[in-house]
C-alpha atoms as a PDB file:
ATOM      1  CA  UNK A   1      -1.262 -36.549 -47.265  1.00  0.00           C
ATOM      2  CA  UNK A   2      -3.085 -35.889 -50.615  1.00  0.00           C
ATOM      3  CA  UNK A   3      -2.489 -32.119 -50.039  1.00  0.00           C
ATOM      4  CA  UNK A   4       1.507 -33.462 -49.771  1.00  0.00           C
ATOM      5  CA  UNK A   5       1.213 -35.840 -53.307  1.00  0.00           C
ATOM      6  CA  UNK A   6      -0.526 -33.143 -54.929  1.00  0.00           C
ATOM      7  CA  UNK A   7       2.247 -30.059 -53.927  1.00  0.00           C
ATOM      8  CA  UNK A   8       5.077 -32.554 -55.231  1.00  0.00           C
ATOM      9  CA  UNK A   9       2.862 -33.678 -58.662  1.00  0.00           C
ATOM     10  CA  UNK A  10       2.804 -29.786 -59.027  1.00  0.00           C
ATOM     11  CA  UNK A  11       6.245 -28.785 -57.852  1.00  0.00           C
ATOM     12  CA  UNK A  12       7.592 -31.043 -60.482  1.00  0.00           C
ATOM     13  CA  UNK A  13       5.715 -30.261 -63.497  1.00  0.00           C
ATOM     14  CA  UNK A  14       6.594 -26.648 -63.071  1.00  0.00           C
ATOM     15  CA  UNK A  15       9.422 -24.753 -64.493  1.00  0.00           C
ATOM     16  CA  UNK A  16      12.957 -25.583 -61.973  1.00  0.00           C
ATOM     17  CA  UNK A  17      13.061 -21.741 -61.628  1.00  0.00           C
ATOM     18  CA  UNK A  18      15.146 -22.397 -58.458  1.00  0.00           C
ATOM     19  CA  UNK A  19      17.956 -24.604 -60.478  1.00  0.00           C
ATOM     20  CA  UNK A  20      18.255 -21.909 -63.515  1.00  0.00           C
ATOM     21  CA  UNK A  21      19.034 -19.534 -60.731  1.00  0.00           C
ATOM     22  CA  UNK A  22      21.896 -21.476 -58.816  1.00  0.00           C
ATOM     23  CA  UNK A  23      23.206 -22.806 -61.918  1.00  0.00           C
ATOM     24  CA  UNK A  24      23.457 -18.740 -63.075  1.00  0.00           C
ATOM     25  CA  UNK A  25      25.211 -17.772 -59.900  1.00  0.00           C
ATOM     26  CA  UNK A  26      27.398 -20.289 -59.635  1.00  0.00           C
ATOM     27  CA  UNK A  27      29.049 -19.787 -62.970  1.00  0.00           C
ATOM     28  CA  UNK A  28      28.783 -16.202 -62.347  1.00  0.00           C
ATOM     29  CA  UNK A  29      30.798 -16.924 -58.734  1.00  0.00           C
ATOM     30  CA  UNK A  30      33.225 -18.822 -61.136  1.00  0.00           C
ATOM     31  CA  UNK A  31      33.851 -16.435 -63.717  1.00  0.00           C
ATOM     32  CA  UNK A  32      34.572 -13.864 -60.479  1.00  0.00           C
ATOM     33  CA  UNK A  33      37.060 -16.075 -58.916  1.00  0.00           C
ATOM     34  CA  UNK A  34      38.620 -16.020 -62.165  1.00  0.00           C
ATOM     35  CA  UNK A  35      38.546 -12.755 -63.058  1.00  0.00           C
ATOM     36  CA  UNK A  36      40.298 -11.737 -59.239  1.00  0.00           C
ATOM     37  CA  UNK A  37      42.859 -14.072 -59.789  1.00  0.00           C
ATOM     38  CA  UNK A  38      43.940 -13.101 -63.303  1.00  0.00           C
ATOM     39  CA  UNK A  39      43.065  -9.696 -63.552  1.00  0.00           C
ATOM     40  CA  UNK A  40      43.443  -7.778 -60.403  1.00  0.00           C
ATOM     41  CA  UNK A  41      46.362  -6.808 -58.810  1.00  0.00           C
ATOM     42  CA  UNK A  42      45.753  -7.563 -54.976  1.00  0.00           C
ATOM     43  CA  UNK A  43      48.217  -8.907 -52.997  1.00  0.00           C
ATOM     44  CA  UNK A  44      48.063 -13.098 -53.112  1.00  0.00           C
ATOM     45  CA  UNK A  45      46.719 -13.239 -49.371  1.00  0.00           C
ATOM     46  CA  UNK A  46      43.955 -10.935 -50.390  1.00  0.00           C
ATOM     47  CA  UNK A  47      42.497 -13.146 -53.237  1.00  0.00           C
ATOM     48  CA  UNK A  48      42.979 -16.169 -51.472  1.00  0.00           C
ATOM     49  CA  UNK A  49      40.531 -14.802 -48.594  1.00  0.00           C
ATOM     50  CA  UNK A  50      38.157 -13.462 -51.481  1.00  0.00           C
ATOM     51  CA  UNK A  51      38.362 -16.962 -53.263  1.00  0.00           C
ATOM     52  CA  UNK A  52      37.829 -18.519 -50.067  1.00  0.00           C
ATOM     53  CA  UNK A  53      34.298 -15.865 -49.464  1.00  0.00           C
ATOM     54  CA  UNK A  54      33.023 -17.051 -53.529  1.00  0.00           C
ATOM     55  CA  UNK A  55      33.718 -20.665 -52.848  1.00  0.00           C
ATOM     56  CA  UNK A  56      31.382 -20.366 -49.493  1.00  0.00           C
ATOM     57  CA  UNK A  57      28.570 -18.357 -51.039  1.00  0.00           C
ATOM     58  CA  UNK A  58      28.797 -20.831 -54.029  1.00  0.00           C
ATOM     59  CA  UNK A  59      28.409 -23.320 -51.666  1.00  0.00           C
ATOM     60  CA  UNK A  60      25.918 -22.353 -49.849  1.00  0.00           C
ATOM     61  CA  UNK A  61      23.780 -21.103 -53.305  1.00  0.00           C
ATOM     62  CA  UNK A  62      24.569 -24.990 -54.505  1.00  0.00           C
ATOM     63  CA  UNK A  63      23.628 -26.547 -50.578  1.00  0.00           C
ATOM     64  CA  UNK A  64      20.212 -24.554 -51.072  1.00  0.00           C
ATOM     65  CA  UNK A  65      19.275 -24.497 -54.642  1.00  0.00           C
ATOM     66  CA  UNK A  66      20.588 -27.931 -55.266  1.00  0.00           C
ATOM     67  CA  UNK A  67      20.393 -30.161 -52.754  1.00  0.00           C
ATOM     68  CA  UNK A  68      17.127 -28.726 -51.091  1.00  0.00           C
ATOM     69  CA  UNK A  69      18.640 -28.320 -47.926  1.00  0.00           C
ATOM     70  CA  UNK A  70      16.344 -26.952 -44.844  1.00  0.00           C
ATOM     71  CA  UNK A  71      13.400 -28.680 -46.612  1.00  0.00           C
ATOM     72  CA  UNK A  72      11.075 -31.280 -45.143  1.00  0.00           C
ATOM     73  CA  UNK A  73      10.961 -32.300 -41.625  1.00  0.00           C
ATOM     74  CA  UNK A  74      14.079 -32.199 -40.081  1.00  0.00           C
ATOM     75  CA  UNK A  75      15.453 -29.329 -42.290  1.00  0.00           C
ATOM     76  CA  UNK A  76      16.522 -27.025 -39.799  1.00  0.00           C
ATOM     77  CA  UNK A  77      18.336 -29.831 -37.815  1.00  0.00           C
ATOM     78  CA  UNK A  78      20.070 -30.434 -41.172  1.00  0.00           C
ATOM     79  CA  UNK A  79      20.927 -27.114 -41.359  1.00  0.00           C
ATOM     80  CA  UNK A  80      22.328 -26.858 -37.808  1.00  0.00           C
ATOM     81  CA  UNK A  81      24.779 -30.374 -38.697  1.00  0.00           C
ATOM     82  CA  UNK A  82      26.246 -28.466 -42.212  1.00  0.00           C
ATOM     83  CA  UNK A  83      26.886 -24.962 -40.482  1.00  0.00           C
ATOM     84  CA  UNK A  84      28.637 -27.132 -37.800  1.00  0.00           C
ATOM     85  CA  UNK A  85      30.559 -29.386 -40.027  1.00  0.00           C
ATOM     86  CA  UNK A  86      31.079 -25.696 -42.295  1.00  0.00           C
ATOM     87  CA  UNK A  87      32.615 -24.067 -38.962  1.00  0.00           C
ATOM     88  CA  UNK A  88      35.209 -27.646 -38.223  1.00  0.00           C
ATOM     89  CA  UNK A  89      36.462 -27.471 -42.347  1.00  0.00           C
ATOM     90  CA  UNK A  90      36.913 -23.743 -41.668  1.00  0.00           C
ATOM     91  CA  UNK A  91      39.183 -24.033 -38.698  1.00  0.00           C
ATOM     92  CA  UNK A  92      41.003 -26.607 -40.045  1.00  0.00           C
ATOM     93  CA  UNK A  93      41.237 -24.845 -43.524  1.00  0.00           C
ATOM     94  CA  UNK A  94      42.650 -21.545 -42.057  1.00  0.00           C
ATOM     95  CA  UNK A  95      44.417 -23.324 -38.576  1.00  0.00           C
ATOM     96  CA  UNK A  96      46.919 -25.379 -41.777  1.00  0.00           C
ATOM     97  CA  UNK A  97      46.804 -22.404 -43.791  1.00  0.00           C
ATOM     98  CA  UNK A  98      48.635 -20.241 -40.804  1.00  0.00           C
ATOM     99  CA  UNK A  99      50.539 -22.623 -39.329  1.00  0.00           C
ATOM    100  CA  UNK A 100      52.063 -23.259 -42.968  1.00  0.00           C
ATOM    101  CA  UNK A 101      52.637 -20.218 -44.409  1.00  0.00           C
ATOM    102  CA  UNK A 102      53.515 -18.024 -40.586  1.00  0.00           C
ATOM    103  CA  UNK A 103      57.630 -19.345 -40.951  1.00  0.00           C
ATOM    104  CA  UNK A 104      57.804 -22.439 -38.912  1.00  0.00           C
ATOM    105  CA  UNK A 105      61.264 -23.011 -40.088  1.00  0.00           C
ATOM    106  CA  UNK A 106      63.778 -24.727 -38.052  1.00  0.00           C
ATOM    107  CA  UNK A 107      66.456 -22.700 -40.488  1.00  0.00           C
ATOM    108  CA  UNK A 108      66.540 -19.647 -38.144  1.00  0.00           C
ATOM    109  CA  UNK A 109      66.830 -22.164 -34.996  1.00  0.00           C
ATOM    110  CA  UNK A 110      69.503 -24.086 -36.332  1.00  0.00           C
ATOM    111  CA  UNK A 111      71.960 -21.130 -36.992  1.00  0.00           C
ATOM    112  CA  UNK A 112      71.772 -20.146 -33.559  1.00  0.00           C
ATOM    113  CA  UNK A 113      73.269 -23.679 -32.370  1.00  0.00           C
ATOM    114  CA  UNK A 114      76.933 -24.900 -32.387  1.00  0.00           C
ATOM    115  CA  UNK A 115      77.993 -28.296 -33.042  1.00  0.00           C
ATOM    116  CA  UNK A 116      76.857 -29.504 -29.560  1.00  0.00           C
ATOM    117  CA  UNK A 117      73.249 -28.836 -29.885  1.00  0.00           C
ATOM    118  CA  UNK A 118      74.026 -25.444 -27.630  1.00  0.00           C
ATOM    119  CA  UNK A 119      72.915 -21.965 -28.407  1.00  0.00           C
ATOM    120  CA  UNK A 120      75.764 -19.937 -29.811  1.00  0.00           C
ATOM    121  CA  UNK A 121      75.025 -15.782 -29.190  1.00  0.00           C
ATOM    122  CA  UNK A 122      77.834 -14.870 -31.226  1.00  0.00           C
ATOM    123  CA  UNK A 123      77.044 -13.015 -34.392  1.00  0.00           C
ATOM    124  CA  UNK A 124      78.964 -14.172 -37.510  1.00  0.00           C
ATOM    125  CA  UNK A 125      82.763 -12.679 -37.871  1.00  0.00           C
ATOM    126  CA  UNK A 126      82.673 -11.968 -33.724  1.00  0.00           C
ATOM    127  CA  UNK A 127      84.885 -13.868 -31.637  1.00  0.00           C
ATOM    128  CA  UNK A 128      84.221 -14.703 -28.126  1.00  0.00           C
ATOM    129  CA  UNK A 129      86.262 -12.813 -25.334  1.00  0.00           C
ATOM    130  CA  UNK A 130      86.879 -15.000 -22.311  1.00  0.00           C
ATOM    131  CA  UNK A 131      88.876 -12.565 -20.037  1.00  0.00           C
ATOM    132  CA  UNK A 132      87.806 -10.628 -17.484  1.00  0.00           C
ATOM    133  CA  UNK A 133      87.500  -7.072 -18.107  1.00  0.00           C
ATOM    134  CA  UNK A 134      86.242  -6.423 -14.263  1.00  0.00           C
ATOM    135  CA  UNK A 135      89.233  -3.774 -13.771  1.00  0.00           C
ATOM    136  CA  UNK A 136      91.317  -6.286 -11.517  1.00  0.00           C
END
């Protein structure tokens, strides 16, 4: 216990080496999400996914270097609840990022149906040929 009191008297007289650090690289993660979305020429869904890769580094630098995560006790089981809570935001991120930008229009649907709610096959300027062309 005194070996405990006297590690945290130390620890916070000394220099916060470890805040400098995560306060550098997260304003250096900044200025490179900046710098991909105004200066590159990548295709939109390709600096949206490298956005997405800075914001979860930056995180994690910030969940680490901030926050003191995966210190003390029951550091690791803290550890184990954020990469679980990380992995639900992710699939609900990128499950509402595909299901609104893969085209789940009801446009295309609802120029295939006539008045009645029925499909209608016929392409536009075609008219449908009821007789029987059977040779009879």
């Amino acid at each position: 216990m005194a070996h405990e009191k006297e590690t945290t008297a130390t620890h916070s007289h000394s220099f916060p080496w470890m805040h400098v650090v995560g306060f550098a690289l997260s304003i250096i993660f900044t200025l490179l999400a900046v710098w991909v979305m105004s200066q590159t020429h990548w295709s939109w869904n390709v600096r949206v996914i490298v956005i997405f890769i800075f914001a979860f580094i930056q995180m994690t630098v910030q969940l680490h270097m901030f926050m003191h995560m995966g210190e003390g006790k029951s550091g690791t089981v803290q550890i184990g609840h954020t990469w679980f809570a990380i992995a639900i935001a992710v699939i609900i991120v990128v499950g509402s990022y595909l299901v609104l930008t893969t085209g789940h229009l009801h446009t295309d649907h609802e120029n295939h149906l006539d008045h009645g709610g029925h499909e209608n096959h016929m392409n536009h300027g075609e008219h449908e040929d009821h007789e029987d062309h059977s040779g009879h």
